[in-house]
C-alpha atoms as a PDB file:
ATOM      1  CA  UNK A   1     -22.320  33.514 -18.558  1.00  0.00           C
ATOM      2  CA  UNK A   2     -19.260  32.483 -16.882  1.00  0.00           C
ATOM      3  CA  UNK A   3     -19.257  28.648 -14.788  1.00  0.00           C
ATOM      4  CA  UNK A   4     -20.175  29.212 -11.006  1.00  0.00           C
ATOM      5  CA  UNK A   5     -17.749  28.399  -8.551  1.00  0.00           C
ATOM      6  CA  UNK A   6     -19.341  25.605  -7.425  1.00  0.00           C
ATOM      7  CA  UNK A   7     -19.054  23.961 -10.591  1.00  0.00           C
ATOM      8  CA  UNK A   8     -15.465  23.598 -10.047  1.00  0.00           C
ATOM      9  CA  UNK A   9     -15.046  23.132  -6.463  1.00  0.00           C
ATOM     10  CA  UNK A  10     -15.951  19.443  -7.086  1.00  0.00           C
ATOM     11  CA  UNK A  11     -13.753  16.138  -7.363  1.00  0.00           C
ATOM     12  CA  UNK A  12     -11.323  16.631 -10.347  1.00  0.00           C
ATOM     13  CA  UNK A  13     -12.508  13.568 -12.201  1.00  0.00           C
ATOM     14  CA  UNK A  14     -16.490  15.038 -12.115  1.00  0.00           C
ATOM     15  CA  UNK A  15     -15.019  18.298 -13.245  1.00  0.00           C
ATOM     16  CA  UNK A  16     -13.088  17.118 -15.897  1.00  0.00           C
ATOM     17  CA  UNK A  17     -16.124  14.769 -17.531  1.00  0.00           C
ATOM     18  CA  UNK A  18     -18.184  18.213 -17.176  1.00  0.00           C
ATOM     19  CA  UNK A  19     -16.052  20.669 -18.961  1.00  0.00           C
ATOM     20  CA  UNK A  20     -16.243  18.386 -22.578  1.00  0.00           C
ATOM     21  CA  UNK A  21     -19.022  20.474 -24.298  1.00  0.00           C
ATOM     22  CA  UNK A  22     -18.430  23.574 -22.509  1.00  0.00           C
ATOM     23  CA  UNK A  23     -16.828  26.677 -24.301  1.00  0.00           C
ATOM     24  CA  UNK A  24     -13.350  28.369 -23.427  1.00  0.00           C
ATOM     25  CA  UNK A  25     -14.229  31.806 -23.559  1.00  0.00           C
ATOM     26  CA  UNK A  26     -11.717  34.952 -24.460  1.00  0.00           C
ATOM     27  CA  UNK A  27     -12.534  39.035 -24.491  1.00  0.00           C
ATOM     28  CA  UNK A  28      -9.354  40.109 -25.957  1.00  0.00           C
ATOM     29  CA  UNK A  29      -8.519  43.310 -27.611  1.00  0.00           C
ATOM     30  CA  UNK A  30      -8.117  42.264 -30.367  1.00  0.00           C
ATOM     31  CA  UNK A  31     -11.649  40.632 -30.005  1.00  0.00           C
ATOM     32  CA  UNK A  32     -13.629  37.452 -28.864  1.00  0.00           C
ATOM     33  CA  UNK A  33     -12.329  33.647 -29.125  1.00  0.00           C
ATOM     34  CA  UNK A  34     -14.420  31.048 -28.113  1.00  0.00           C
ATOM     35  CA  UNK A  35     -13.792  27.003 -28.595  1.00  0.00           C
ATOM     36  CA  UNK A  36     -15.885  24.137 -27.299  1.00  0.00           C
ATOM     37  CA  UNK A  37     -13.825  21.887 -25.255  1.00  0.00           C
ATOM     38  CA  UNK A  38     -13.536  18.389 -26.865  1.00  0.00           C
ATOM     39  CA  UNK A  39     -10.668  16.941 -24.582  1.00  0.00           C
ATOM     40  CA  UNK A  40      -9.277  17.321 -21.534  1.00  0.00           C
ATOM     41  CA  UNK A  41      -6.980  15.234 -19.009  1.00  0.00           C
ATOM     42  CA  UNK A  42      -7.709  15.387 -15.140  1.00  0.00           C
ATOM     43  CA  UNK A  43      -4.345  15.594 -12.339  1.00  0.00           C
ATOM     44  CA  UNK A  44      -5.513  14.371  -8.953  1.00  0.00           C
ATOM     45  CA  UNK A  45      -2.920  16.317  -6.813  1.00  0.00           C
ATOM     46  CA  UNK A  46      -1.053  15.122  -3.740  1.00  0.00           C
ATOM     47  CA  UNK A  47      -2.115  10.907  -4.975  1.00  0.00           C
ATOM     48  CA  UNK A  48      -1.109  11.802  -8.416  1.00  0.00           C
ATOM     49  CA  UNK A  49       2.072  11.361  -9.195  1.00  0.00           C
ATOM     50  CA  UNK A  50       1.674  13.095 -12.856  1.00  0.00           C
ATOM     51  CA  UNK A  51       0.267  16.104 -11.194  1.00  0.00           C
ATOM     52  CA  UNK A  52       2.171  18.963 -10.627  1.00  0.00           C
ATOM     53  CA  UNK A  53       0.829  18.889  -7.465  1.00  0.00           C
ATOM     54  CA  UNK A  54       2.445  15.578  -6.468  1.00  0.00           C
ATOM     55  CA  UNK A  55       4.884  17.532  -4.569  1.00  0.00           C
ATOM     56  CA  UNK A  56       3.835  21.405  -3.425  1.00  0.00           C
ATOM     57  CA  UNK A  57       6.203  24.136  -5.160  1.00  0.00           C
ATOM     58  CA  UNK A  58       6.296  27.644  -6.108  1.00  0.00           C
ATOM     59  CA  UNK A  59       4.901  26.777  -8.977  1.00  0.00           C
ATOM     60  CA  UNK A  60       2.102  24.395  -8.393  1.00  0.00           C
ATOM     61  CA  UNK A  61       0.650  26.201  -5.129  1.00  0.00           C
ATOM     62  CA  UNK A  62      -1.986  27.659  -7.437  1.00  0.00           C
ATOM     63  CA  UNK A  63      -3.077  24.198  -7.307  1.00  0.00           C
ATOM     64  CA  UNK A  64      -4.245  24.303  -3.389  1.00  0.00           C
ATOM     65  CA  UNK A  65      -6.163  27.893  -3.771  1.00  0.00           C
ATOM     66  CA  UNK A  66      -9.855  28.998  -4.931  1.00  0.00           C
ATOM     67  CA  UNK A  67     -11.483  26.202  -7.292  1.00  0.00           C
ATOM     68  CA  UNK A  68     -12.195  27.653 -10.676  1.00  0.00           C
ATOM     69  CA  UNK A  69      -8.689  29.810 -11.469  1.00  0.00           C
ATOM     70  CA  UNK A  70      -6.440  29.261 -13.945  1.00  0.00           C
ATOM     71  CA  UNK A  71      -3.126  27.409 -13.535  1.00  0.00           C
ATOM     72  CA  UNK A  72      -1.083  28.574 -16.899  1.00  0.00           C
ATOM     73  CA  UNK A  73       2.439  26.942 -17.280  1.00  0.00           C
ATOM     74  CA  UNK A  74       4.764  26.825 -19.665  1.00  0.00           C
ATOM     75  CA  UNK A  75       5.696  23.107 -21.026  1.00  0.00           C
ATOM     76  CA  UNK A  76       9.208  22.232 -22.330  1.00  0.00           C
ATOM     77  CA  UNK A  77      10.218  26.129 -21.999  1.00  0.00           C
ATOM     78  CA  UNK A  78       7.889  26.649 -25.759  1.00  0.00           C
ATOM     79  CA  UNK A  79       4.040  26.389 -24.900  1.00  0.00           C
ATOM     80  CA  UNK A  80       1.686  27.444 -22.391  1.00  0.00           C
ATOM     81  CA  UNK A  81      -0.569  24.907 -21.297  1.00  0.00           C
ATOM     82  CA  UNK A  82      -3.779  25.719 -19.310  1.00  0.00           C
ATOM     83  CA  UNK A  83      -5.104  24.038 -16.333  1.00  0.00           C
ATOM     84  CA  UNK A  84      -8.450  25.018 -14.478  1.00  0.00           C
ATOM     85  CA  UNK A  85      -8.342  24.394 -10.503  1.00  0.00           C
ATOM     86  CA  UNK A  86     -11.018  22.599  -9.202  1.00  0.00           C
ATOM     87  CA  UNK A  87     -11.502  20.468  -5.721  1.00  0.00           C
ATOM     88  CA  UNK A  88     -12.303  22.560  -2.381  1.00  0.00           C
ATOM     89  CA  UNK A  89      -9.629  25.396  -1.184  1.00  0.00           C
ATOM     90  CA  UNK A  90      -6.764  23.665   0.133  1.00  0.00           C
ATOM     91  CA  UNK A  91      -6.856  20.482  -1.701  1.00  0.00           C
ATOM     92  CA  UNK A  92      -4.959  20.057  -5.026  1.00  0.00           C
ATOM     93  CA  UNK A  93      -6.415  19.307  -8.716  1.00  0.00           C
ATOM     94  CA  UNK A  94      -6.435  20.397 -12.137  1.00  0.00           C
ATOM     95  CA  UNK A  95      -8.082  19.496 -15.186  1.00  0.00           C
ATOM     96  CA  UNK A  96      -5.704  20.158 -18.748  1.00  0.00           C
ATOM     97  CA  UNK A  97      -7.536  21.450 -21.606  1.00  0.00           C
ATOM     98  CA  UNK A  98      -6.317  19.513 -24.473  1.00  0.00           C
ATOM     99  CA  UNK A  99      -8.053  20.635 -27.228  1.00  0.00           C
ATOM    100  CA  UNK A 100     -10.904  22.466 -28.412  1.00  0.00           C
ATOM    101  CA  UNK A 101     -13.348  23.225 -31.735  1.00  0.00           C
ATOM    102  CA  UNK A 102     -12.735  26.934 -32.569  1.00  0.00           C
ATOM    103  CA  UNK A 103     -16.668  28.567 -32.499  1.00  0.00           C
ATOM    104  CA  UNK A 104     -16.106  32.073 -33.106  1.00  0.00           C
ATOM    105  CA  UNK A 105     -13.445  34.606 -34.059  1.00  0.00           C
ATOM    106  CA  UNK A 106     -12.031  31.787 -36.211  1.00  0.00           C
ATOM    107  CA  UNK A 107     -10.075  34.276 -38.273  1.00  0.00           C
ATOM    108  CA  UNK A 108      -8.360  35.590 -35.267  1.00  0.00           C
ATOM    109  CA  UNK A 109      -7.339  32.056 -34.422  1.00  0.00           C
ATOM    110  CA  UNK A 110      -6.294  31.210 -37.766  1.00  0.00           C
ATOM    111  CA  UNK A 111      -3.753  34.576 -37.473  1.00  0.00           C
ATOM    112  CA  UNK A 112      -2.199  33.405 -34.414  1.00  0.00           C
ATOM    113  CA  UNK A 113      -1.978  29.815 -35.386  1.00  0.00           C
ATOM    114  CA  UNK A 114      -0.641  31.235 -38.755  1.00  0.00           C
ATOM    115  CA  UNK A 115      -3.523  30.363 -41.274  1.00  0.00           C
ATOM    116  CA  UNK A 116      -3.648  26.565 -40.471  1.00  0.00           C
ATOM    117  CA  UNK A 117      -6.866  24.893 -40.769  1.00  0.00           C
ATOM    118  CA  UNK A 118     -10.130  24.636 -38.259  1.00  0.00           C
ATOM    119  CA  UNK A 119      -9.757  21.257 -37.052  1.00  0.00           C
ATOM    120  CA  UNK A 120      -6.057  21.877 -35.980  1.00  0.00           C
ATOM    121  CA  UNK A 121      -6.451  25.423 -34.438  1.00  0.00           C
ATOM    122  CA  UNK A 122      -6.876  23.804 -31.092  1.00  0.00           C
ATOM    123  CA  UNK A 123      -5.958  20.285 -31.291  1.00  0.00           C
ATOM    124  CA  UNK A 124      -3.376  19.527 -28.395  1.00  0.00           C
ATOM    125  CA  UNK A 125      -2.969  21.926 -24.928  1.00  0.00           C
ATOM    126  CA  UNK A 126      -0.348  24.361 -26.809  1.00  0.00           C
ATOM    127  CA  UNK A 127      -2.164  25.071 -29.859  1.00  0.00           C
ATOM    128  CA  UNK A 128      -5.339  25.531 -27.630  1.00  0.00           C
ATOM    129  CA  UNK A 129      -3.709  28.373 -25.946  1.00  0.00           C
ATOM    130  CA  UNK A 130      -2.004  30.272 -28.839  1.00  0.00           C
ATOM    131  CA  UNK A 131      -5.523  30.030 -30.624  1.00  0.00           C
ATOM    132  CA  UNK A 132      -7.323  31.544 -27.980  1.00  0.00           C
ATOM    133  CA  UNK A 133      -4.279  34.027 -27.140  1.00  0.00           C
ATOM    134  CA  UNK A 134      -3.891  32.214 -23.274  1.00  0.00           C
ATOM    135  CA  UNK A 135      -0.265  33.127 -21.963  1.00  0.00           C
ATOM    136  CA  UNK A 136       1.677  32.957 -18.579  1.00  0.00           C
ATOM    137  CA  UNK A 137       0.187  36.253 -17.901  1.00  0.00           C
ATOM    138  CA  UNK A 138      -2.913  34.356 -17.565  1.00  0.00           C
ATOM    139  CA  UNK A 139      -1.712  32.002 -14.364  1.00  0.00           C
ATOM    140  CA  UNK A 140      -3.868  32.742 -11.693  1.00  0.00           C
ATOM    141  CA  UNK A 141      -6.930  34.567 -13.394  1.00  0.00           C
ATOM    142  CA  UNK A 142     -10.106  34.176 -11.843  1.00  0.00           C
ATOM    143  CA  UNK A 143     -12.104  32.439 -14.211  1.00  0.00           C
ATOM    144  CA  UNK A 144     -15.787  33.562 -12.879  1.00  0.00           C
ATOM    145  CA  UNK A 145     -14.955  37.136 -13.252  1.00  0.00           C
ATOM    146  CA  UNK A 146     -12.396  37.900 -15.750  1.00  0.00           C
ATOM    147  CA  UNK A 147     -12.350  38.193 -19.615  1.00  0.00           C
ATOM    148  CA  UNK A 148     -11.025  34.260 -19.790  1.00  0.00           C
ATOM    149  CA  UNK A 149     -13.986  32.486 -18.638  1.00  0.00           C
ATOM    150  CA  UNK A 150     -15.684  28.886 -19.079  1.00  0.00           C
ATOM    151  CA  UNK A 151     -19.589  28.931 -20.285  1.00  0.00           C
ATOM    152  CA  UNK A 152     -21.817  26.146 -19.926  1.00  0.00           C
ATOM    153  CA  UNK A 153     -21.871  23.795 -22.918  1.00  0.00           C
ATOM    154  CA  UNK A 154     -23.844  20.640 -24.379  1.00  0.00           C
ATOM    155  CA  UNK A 155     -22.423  17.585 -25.764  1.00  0.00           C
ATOM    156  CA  UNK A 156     -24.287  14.730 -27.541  1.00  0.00           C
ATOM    157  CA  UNK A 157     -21.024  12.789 -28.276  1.00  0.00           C
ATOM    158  CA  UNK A 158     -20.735   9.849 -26.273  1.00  0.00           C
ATOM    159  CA  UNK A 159     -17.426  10.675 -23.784  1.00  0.00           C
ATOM    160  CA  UNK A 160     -14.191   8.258 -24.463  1.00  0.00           C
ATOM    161  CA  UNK A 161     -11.937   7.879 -21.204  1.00  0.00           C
ATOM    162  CA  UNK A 162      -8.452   6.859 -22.232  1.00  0.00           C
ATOM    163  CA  UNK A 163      -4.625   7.017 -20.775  1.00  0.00           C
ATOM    164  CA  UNK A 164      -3.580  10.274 -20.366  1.00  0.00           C
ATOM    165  CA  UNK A 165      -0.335  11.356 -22.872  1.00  0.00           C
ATOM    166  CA  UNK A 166       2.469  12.982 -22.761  1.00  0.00           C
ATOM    167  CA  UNK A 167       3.647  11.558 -19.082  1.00  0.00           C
ATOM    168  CA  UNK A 168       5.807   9.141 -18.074  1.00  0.00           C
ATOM    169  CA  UNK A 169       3.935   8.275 -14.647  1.00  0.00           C
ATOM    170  CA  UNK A 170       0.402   6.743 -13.600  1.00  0.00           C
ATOM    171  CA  UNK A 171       0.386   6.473 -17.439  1.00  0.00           C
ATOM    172  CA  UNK A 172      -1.972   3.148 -16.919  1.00  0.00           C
ATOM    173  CA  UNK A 173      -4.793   5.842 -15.396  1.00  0.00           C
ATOM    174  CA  UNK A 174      -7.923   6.666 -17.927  1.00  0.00           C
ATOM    175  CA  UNK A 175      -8.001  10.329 -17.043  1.00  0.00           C
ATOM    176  CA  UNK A 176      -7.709  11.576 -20.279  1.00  0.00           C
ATOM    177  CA  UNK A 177     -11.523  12.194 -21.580  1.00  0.00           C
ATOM    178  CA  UNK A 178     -12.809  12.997 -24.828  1.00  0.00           C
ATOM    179  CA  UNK A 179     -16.057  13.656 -27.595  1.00  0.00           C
ATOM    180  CA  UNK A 180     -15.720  10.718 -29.516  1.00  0.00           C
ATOM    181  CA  UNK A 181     -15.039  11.749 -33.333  1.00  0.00           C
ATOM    182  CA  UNK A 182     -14.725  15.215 -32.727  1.00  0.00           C
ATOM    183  CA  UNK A 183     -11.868  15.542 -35.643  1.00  0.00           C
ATOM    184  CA  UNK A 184     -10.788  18.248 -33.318  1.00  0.00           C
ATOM    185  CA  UNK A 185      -8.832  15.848 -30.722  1.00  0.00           C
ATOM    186  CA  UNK A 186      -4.756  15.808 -30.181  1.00  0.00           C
ATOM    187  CA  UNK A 187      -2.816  13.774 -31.553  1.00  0.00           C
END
């Protein structure tokens, strides 16, 4: 069953802890994908100046509407990277979902990843999407209702916060949190 909307209209940080452990959930066509999320990086809107939201645009209004929708954009022109929204309606966040450990329709994964192994299927925010067939189409969908959903998950891993990657501001911040060990984890 699909995350209520309450889970995500929280404070991005609580979200972001939360969502390690829980599964990324696809109904496709060409059948189901589902990955348990092992890392993920939180963006604290309008007094974050790594967020997308830093400064409102086309692009990152998605970021001030309904808690719980996706937020799918497209990083150096090549990969889509998924966000989920969280905080109340009108005030920005995201959490990233860095990487994940493929759970079912494996084979499916391994075709769109091009045969490589489990552990690497999901390991960093663009392979995470191409496993679990996420594209740009995606930006905006309702996660409580639609095929693309998040399920409730358990983790007995203890959770590692660390610097968030891949940025070039607020890089000193410990946003980026993680299942210690999981060999799943980007690099």
């Amino acid at each position: 069953m699909p995350l209520p909307r309450a889970f995500f209209a929280r404070p991005t940080l609580a979200v972001a802890r939360a969502l390690l452990g829980c599964y990324l959930v696809h109904d496709t066509p060409a059948g189901r994908v589902v990955g348990r999320l092992v890392e993920v990086e939180a963006y604290c809107g309008a007094r974050d100046p790594a967020s997308h939201a830093y400064r409102r645009t086309p692009r990152s209004a998605v970021m001030w509407g309904v808690p719980g929708t996706a937020y799918v954009y497209r990083s150096y022109g090549i990969h889509a990277c998924m966000n989920v929204v969280t905080e109340r309606l009108g005030r920005p966040g995201a959490v990233l979902l860095r990487a994940l450990e493929p759970v079912e329709g494996i084979g499916l994964m391994r075709r769109r990843r091009g045969g490589r192994i489990a552990r690497l299927l999901g390991s960093g925010p663009g392979r995470l999407t191409q496993a679990m067939g996420i594209t740009i189409a995606h930006n905006r969908a309702d996660l409580i209702t639609g095929p693309l959903f998040l399920a409730r998950g358990r983790h007995a891993e203890p959770i590692v916060a660390t610097p968030r990657i891949g940025i070039s501001v607020a890089t000193d911040r410990r946003w980026r949190y993680a299942l210690k060990g999981s060999p799943c984890l980007s690099r």
